[in-house]
C-alpha atoms as a PDB file:
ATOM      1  CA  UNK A   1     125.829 144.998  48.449  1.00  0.00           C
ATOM      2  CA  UNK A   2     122.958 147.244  47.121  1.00  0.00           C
ATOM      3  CA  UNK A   3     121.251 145.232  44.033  1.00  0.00           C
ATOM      4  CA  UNK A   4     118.538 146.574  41.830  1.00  0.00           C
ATOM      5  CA  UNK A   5     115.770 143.797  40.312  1.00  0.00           C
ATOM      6  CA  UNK A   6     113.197 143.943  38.208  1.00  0.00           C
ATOM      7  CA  UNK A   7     109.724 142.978  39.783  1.00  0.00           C
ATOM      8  CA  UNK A   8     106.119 143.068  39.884  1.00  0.00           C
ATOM      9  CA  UNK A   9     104.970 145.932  41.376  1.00  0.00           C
ATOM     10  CA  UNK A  10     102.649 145.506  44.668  1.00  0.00           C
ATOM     11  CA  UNK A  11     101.929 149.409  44.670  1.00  0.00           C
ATOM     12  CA  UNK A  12     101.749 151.916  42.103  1.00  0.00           C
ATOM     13  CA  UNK A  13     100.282 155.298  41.710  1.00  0.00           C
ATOM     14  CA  UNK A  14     100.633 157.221  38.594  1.00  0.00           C
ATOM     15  CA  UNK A  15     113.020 185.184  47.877  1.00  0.00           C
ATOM     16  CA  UNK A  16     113.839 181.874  49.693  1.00  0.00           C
ATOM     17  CA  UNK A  17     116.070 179.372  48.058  1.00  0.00           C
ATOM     18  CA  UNK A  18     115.958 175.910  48.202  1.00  0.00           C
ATOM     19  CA  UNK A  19     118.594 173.627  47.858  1.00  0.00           C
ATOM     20  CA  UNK A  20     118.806 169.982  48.766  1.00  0.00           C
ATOM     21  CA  UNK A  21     122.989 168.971  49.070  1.00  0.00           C
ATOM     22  CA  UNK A  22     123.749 166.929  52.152  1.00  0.00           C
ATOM     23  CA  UNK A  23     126.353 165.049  53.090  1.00  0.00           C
ATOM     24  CA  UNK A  24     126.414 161.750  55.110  1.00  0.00           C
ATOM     25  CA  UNK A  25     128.898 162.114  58.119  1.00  0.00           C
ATOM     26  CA  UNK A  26     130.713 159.637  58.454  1.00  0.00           C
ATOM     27  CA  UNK A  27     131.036 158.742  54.170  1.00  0.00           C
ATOM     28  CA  UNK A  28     129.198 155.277  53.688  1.00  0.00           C
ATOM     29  CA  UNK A  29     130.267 153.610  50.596  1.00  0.00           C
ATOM     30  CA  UNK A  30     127.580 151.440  48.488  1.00  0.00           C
ATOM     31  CA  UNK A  31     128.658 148.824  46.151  1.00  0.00           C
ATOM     32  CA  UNK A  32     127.780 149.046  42.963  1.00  0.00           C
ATOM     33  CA  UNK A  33     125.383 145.635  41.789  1.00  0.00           C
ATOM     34  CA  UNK A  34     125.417 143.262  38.967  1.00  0.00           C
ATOM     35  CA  UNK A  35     122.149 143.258  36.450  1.00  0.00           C
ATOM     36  CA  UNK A  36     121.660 141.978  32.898  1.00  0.00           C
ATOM     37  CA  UNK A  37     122.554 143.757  29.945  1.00  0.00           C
ATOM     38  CA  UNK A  38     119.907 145.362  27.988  1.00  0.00           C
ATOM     39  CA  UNK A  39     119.667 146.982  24.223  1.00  0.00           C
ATOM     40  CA  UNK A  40     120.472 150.748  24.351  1.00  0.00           C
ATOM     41  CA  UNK A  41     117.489 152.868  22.565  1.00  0.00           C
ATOM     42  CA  UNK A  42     117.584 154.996  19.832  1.00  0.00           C
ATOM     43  CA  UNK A  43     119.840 158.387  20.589  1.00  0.00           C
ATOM     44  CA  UNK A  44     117.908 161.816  20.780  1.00  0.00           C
ATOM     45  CA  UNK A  45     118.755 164.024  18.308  1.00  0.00           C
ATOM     46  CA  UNK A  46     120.463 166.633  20.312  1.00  0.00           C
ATOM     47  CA  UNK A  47     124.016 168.163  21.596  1.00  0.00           C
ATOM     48  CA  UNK A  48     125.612 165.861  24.160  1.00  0.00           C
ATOM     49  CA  UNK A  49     128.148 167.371  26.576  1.00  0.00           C
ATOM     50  CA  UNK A  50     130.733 165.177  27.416  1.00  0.00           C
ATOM     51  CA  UNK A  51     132.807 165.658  30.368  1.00  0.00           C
ATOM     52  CA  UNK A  52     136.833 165.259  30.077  1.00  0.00           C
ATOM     53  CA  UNK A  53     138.166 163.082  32.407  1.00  0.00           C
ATOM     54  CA  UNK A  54     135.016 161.181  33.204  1.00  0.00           C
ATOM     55  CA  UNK A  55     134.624 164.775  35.565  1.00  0.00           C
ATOM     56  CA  UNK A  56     130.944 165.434  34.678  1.00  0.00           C
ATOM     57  CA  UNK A  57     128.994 162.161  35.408  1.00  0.00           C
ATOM     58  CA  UNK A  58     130.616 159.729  37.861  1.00  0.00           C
ATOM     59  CA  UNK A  59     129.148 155.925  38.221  1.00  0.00           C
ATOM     60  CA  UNK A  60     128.493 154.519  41.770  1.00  0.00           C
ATOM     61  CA  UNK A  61     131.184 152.144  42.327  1.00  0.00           C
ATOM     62  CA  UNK A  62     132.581 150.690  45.484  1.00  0.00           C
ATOM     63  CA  UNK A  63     134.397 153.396  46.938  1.00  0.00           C
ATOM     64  CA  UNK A  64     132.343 156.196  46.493  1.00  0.00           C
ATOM     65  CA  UNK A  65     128.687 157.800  45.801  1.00  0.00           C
ATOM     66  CA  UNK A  66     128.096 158.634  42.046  1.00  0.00           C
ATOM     67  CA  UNK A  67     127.585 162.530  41.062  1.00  0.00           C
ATOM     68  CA  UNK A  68     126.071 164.382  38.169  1.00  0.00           C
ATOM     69  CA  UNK A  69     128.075 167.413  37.475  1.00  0.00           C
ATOM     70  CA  UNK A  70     127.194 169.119  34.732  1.00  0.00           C
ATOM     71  CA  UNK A  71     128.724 171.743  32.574  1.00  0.00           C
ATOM     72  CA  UNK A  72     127.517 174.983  32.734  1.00  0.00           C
ATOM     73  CA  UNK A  73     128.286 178.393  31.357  1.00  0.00           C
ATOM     74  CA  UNK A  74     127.143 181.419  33.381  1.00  0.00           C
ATOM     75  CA  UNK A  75     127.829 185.524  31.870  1.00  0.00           C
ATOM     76  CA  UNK A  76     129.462 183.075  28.863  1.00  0.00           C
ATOM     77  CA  UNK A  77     132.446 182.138  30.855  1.00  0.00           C
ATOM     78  CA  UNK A  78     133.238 178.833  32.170  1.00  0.00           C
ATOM     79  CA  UNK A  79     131.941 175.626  32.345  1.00  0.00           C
ATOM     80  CA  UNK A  80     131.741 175.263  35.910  1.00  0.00           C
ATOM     81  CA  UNK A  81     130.769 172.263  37.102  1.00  0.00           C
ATOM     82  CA  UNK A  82     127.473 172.447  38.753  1.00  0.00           C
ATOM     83  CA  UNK A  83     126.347 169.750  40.637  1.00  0.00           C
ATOM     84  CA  UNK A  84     122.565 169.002  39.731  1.00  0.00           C
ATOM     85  CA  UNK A  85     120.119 168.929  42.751  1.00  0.00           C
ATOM     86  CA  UNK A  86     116.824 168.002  41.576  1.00  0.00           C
ATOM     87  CA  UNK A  87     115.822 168.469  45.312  1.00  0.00           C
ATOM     88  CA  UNK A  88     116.723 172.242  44.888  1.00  0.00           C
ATOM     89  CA  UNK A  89     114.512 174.745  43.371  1.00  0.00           C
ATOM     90  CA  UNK A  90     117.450 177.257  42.836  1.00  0.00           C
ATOM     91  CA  UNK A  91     120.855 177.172  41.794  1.00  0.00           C
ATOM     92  CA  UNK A  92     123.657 178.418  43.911  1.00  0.00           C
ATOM     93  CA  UNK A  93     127.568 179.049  43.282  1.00  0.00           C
ATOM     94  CA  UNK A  94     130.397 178.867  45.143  1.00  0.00           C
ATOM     95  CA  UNK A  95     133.091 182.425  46.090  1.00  0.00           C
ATOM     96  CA  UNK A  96     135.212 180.899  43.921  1.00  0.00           C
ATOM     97  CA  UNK A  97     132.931 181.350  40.728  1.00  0.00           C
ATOM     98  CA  UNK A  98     132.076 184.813  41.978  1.00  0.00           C
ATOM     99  CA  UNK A  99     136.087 185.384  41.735  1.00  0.00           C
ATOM    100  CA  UNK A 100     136.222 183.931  38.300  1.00  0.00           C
ATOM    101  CA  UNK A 101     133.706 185.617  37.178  1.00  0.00           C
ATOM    102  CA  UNK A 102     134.962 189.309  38.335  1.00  0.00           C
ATOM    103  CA  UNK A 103     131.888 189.596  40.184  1.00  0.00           C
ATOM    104  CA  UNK A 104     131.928 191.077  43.745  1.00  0.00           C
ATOM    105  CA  UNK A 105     130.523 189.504  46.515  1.00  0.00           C
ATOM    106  CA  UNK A 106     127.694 191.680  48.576  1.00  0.00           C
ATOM    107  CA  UNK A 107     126.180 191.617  51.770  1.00  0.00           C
ATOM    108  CA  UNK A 108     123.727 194.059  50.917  1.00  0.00           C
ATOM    109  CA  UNK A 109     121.579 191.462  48.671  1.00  0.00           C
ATOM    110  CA  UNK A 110     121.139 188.588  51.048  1.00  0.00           C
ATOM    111  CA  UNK A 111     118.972 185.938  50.878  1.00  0.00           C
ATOM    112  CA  UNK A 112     117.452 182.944  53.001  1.00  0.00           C
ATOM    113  CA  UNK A 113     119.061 179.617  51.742  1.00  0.00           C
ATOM    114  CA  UNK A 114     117.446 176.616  53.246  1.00  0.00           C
ATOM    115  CA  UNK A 115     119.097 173.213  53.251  1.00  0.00           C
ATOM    116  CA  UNK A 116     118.148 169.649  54.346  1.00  0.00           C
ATOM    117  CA  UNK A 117     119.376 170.399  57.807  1.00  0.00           C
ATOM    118  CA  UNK A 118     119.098 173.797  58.850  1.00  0.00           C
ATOM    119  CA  UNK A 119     119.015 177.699  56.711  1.00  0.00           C
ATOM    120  CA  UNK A 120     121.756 180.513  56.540  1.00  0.00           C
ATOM    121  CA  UNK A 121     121.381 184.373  54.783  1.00  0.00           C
ATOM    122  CA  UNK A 122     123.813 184.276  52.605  1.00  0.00           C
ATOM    123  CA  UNK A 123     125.337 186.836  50.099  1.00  0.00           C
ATOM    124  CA  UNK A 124     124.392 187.057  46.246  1.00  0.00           C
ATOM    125  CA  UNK A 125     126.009 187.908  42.761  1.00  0.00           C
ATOM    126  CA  UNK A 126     124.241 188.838  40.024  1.00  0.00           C
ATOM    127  CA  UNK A 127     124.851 186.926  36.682  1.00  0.00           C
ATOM    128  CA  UNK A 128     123.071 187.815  33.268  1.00  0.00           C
ATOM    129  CA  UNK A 129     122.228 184.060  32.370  1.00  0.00           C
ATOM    130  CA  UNK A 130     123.414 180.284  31.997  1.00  0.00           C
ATOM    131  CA  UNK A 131     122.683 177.944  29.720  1.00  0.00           C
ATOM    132  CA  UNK A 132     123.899 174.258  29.654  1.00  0.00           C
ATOM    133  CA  UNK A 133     122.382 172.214  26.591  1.00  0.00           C
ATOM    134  CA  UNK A 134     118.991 173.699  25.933  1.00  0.00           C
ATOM    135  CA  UNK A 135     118.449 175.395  28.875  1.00  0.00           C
ATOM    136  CA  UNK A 136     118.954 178.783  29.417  1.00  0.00           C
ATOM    137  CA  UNK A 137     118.169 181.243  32.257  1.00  0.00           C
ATOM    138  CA  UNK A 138     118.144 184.978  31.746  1.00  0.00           C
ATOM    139  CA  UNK A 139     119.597 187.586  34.656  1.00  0.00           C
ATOM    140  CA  UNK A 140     119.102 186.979  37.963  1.00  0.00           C
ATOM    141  CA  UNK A 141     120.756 186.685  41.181  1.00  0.00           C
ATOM    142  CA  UNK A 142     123.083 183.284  42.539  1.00  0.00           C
ATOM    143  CA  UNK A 143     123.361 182.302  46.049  1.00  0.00           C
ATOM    144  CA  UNK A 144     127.338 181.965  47.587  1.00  0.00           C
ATOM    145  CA  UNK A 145     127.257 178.647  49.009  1.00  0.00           C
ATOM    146  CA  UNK A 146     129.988 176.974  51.402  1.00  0.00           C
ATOM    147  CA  UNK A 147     132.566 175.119  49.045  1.00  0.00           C
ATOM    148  CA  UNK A 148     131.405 172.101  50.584  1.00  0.00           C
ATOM    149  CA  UNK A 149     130.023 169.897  47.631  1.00  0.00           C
ATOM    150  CA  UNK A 150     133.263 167.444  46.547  1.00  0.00           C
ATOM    151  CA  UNK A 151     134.573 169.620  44.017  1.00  0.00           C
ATOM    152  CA  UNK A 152     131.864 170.890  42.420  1.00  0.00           C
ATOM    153  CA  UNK A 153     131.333 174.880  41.849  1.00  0.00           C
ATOM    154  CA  UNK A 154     127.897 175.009  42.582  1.00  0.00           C
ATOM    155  CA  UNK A 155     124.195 173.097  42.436  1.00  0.00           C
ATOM    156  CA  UNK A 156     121.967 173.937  39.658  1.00  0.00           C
ATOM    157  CA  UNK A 157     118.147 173.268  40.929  1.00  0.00           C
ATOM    158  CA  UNK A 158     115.180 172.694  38.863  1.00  0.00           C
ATOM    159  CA  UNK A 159     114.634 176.295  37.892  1.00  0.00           C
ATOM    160  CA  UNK A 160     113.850 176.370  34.042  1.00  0.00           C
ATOM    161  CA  UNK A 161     114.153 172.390  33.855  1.00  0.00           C
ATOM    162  CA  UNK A 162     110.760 171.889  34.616  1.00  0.00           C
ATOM    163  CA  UNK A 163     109.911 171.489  30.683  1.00  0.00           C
ATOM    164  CA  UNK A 164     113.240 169.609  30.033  1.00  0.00           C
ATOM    165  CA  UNK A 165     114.157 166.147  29.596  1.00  0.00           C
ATOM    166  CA  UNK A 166     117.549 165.386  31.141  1.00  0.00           C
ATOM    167  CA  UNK A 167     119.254 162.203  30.199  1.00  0.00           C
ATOM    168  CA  UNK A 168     122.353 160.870  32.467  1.00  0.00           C
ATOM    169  CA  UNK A 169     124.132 158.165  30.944  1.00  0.00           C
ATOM    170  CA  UNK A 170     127.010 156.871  34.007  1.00  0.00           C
ATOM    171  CA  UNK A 171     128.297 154.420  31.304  1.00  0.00           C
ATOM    172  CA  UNK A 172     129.390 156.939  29.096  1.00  0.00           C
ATOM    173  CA  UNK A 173     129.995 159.759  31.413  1.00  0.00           C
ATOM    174  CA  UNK A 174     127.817 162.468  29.985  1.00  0.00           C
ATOM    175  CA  UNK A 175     124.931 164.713  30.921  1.00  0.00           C
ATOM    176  CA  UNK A 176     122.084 166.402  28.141  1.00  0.00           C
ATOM    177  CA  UNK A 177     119.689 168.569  28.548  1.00  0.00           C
ATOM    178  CA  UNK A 178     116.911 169.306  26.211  1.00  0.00           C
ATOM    179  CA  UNK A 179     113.047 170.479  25.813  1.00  0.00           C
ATOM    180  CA  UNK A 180     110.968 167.613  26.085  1.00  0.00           C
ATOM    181  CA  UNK A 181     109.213 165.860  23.502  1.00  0.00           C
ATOM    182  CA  UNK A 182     107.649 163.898  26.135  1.00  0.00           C
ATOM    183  CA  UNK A 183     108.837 160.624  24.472  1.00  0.00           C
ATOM    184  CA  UNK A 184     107.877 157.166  25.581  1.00  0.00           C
ATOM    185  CA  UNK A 185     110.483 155.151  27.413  1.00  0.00           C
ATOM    186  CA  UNK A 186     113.118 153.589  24.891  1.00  0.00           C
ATOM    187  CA  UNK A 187     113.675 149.624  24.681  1.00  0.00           C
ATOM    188  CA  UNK A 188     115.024 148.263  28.235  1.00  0.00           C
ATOM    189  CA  UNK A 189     113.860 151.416  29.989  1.00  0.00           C
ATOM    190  CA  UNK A 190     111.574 150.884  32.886  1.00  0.00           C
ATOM    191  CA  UNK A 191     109.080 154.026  33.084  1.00  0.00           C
ATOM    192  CA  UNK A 192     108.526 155.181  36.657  1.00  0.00           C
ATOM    193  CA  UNK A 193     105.907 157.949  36.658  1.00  0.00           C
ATOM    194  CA  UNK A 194     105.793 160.404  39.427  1.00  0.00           C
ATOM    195  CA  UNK A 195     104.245 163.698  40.437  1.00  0.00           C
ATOM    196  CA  UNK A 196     105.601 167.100  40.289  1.00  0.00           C
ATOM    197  CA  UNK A 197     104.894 169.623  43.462  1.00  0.00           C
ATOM    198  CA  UNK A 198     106.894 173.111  43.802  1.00  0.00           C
ATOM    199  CA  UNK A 199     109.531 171.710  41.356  1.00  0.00           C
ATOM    200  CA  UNK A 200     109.747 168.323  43.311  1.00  0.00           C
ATOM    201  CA  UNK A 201     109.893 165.139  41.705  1.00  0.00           C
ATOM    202  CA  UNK A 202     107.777 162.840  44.333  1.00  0.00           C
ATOM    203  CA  UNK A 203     107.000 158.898  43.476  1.00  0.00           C
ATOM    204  CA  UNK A 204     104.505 156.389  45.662  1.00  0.00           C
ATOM    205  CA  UNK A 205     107.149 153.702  46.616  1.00  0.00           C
ATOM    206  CA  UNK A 206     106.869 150.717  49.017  1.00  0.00           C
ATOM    207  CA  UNK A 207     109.607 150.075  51.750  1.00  0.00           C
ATOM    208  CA  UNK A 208     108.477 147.084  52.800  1.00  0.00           C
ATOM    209  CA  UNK A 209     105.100 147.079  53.831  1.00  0.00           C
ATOM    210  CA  UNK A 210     105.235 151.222  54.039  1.00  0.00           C
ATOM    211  CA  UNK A 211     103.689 153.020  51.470  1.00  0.00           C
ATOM    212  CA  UNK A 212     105.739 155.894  51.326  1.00  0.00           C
ATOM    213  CA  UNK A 213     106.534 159.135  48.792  1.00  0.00           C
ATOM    214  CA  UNK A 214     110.033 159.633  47.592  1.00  0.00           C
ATOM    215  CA  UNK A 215     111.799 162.781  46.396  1.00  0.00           C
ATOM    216  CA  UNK A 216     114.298 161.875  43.352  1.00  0.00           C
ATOM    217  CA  UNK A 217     116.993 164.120  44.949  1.00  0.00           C
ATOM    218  CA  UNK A 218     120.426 163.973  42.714  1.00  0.00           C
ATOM    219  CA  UNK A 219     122.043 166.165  44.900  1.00  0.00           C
ATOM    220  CA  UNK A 220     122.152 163.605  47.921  1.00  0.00           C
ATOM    221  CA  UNK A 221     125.029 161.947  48.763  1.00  0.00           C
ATOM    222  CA  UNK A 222     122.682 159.247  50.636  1.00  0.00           C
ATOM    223  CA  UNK A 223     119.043 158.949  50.886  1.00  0.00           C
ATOM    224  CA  UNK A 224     117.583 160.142  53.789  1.00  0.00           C
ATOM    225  CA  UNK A 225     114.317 159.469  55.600  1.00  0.00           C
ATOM    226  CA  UNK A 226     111.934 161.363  57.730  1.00  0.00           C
ATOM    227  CA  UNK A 227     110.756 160.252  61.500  1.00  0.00           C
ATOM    228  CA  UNK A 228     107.593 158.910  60.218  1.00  0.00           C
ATOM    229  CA  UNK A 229     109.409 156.327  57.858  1.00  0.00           C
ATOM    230  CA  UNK A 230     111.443 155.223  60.509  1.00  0.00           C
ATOM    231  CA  UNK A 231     108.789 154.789  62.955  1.00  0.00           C
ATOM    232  CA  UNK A 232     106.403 153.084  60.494  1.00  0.00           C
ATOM    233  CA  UNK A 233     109.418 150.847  59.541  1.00  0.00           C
ATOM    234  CA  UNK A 234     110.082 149.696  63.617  1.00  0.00           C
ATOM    235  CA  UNK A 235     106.593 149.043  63.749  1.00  0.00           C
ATOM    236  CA  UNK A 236     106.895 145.993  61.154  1.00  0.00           C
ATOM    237  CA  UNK A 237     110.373 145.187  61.315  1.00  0.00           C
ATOM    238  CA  UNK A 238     112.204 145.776  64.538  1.00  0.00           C
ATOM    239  CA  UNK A 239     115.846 146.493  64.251  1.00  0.00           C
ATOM    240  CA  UNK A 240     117.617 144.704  67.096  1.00  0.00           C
ATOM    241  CA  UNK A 241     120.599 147.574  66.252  1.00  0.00           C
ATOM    242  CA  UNK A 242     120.359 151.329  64.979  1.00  0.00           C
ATOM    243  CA  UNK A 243     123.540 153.101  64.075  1.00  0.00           C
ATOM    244  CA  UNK A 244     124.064 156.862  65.351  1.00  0.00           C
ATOM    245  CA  UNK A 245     124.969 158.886  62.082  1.00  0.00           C
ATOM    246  CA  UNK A 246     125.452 162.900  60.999  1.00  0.00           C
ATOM    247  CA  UNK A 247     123.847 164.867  57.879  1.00  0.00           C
ATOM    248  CA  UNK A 248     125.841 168.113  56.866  1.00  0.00           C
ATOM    249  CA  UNK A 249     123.993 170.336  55.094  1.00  0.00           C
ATOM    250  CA  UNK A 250     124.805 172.542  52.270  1.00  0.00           C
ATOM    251  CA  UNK A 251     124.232 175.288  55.173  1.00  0.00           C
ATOM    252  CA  UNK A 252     126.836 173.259  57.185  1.00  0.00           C
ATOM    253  CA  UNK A 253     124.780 172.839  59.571  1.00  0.00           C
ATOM    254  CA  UNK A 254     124.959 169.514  61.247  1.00  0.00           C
ATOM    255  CA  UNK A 255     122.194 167.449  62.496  1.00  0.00           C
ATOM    256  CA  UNK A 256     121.715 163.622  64.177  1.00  0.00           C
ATOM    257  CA  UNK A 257     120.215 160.794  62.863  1.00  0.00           C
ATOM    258  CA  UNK A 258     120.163 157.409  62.568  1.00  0.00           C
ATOM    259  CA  UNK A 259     121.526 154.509  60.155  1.00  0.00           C
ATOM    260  CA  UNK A 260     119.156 151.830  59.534  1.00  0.00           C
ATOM    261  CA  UNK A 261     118.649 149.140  57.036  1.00  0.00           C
ATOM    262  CA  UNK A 262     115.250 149.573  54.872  1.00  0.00           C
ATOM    263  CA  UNK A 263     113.196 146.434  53.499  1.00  0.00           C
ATOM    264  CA  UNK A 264     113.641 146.716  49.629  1.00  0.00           C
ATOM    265  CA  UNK A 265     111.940 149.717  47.733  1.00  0.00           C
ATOM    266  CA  UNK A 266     109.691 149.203  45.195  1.00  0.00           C
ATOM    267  CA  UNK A 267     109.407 152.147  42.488  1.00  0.00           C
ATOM    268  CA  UNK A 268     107.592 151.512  39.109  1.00  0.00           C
ATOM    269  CA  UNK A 269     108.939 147.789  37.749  1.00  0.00           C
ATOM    270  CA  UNK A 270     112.121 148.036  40.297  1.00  0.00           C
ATOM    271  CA  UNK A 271     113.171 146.873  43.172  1.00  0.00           C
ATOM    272  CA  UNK A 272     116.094 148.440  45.454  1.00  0.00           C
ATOM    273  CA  UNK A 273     117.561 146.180  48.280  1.00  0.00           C
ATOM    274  CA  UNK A 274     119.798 146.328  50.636  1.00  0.00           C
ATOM    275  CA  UNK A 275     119.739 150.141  50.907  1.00  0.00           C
ATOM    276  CA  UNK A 276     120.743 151.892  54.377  1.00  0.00           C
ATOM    277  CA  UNK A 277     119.323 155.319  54.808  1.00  0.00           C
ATOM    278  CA  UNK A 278     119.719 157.553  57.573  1.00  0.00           C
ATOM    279  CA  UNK A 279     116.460 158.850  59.507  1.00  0.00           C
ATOM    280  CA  UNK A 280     116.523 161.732  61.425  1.00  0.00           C
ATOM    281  CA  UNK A 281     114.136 165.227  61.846  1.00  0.00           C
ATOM    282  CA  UNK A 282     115.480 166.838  59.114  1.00  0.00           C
ATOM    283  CA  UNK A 283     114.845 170.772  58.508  1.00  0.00           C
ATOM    284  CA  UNK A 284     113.936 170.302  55.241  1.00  0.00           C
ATOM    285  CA  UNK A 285     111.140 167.615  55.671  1.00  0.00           C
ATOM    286  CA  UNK A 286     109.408 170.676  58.246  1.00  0.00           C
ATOM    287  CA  UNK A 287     109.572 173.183  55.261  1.00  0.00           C
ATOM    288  CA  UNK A 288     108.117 171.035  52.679  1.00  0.00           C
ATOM    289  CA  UNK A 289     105.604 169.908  55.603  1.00  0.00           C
ATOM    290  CA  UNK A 290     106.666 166.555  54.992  1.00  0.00           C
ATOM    291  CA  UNK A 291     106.572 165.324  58.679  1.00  0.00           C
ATOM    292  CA  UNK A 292     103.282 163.148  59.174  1.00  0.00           C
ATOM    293  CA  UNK A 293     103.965 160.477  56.351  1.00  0.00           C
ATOM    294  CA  UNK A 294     106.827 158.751  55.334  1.00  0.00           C
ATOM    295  CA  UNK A 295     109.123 160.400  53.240  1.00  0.00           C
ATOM    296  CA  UNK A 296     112.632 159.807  51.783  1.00  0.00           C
ATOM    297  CA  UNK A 297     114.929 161.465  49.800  1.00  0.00           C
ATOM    298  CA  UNK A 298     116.514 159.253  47.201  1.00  0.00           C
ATOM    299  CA  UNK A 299     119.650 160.424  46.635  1.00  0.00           C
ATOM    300  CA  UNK A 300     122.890 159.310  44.774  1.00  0.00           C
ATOM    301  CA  UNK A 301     123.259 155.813  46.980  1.00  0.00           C
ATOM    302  CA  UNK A 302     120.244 154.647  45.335  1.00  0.00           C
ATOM    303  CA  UNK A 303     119.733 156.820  41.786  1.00  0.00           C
ATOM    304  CA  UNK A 304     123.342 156.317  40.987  1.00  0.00           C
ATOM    305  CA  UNK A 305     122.918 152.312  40.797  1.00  0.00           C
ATOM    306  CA  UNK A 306     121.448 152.849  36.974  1.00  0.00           C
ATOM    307  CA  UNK A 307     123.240 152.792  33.657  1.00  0.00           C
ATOM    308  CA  UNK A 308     121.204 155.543  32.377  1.00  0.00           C
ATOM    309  CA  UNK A 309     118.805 157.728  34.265  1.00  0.00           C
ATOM    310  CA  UNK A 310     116.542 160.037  32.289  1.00  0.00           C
ATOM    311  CA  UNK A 311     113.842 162.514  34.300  1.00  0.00           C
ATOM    312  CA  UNK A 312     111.130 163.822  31.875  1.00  0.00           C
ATOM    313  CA  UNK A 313     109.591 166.935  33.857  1.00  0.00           C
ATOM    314  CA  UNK A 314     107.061 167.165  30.943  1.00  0.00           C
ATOM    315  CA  UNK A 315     106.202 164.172  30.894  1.00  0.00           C
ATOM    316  CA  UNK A 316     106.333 163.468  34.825  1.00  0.00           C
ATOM    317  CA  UNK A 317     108.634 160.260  34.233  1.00  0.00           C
ATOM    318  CA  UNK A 318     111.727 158.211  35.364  1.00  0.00           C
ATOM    319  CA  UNK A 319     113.146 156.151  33.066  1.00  0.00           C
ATOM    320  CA  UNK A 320     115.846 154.200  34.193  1.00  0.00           C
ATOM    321  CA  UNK A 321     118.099 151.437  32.577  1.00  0.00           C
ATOM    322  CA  UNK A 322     119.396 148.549  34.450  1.00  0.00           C
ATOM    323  CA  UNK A 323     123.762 148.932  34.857  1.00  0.00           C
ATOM    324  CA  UNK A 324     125.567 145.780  33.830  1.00  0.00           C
ATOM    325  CA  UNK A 325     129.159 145.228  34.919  1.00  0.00           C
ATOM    326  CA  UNK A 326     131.903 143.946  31.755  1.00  0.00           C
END
């Protein structure tokens, strides 16, 4: 059971693509917790997309890690549903959008994608813009990725979001995306500042007694931790039993790690226990040079526990909303 409390805080500090998809081999499922109900803020005034089918935005629940999969138009066509990564800094689509979009597929215009656990030249098509809510990005080129992402036709990164505020409400299933008005944290929002380096979201957490720096990475299946977290973490709390585990990449590339139970982790006003996160030297920890300190990517497992989740890039914020169960 993975539970989310309010506390005190103990520690608080205000051509290659780049995407951040992994998979957990074998699935682990998270339970979803119980938490008080709170008073929902005032709405933004702005376009929500709601997904059909509760498609777009699924909660975490027992059986399976939430997803954000939002709606996106791309040459006007569409929506595909593009899973958002905010540990990518590029957005990718799958053959299968190429094909629905007419578009041919060439190896002539490769590029270098680079996933959590390994990299792969890949083809490109070229598009002549998307736009979901207020975003919208003008020609370029898309990376073909494996269809490897539970449904979803693609990942759109943090290209052209980095002014946006995106709001993901799991109760209500839908996704919006607007410019920021870098607006304070509504009523029953906790704000959870962080710092933004080459399009990464990074927060000062404690894991324990570990200070530690964690990527908000919505395009995680399960969070994922570097050597140096799991060293610091035997150091002051030995595990009497570690648990071999896989990470497939968005590369498909497989790589070893291992399962381990984390002390709870403390991020702004809130508390996360009873979180398991696999450890392992990841690729993507040596390209972000992210190998000396500890370091975990906070993916769906942990993110997908709120009611709402909102990520201000302007105004370098989290603000998340407890989830209450009827």
């Amino acid at each position: 059971m993975v539970t989310v409390r309010r506390c005190t805080p103990t520690h608080l500090l205000a051509a290659t693509v780049v995407v951040g998809i992994a998979l957990l081999v074998p699935v682990v499922s998270c339970a979803a917790q119980d938490a008080p109900a709170v008073a929902t803020p005032q709405p933004a005034k702005a376009d929500v997309i709601a997904a059909p089918e509760r498609r777009f935005v699924a909660p975490t629940e027992r059986d399976r890690i939430g997803r954000i999969w939002a709606p996106v138009l791309i040459n006007g066509k569409g929506p595909f549903r593009l899973a958002l990564d905010t540990g990518a800094t590029n957005s990718a689509v799958t053959v299968d959008v190429a094909r629905a979009l007419g578009l041919p597929v060439l190896d002539s215009d490769q590029v270098t994608l680079r996933g959590v656990t390994g990299s792969a030249t890949v083809p490109t098509i070229p598009i002549d813009g998307m736009v979901i809510g207020d975003l919208e990005l003008s020609s370029q080129r898309l990376p073909i990725v494996a269809s490897a992402l539970g449904g979803a036709d693609g990942i759109l990164g943090t290209e052209g979001l980095l002014d946006k505020r995106i709001t993901i409400d799991f109760r209500n299933d839908s996704i919006k995306i607007v410019r920021s008005r870098k607006e304070r944290a509504g009523y029953g929002f906790v704000a959870i500042p962080f710092k933004l380096a080459d399009g990464l979201a990074i927060i000062d957490v404690q894991i324990g007694d570990v200070d530690a720096k964690a990527i908000v990475d919505t395009g995680g299946q399960g969070s994922i931790g570097n050597v140096a977290l799991h060293e610091s973490l035997l150091r002051r709390y030995r595990k009497d039993v570690v648990v071999p585990d896989g990470i497939v990449g968005i590369t498909l590339d497989v790589q070893s790690g291992t399962r381990i139970d984390i002390p709870p982790i403390v991020l702004g006003g809130v508390a996360i226990e009873h979180v398991k996160i696999t450890t392992g030297e990841m690729e993507i920890f040596k390209l972000w040079k992210m190998t000396n300190k500890p370091v975990v990517l906070l993916g769906m497992d942990v993110l997908g526990l709120f009611d709402t989740l909102i990520i201000d890039y302007a105004r370098r914020e989290l603000q998340v909303r407890f989830a209450h169960r009827q």
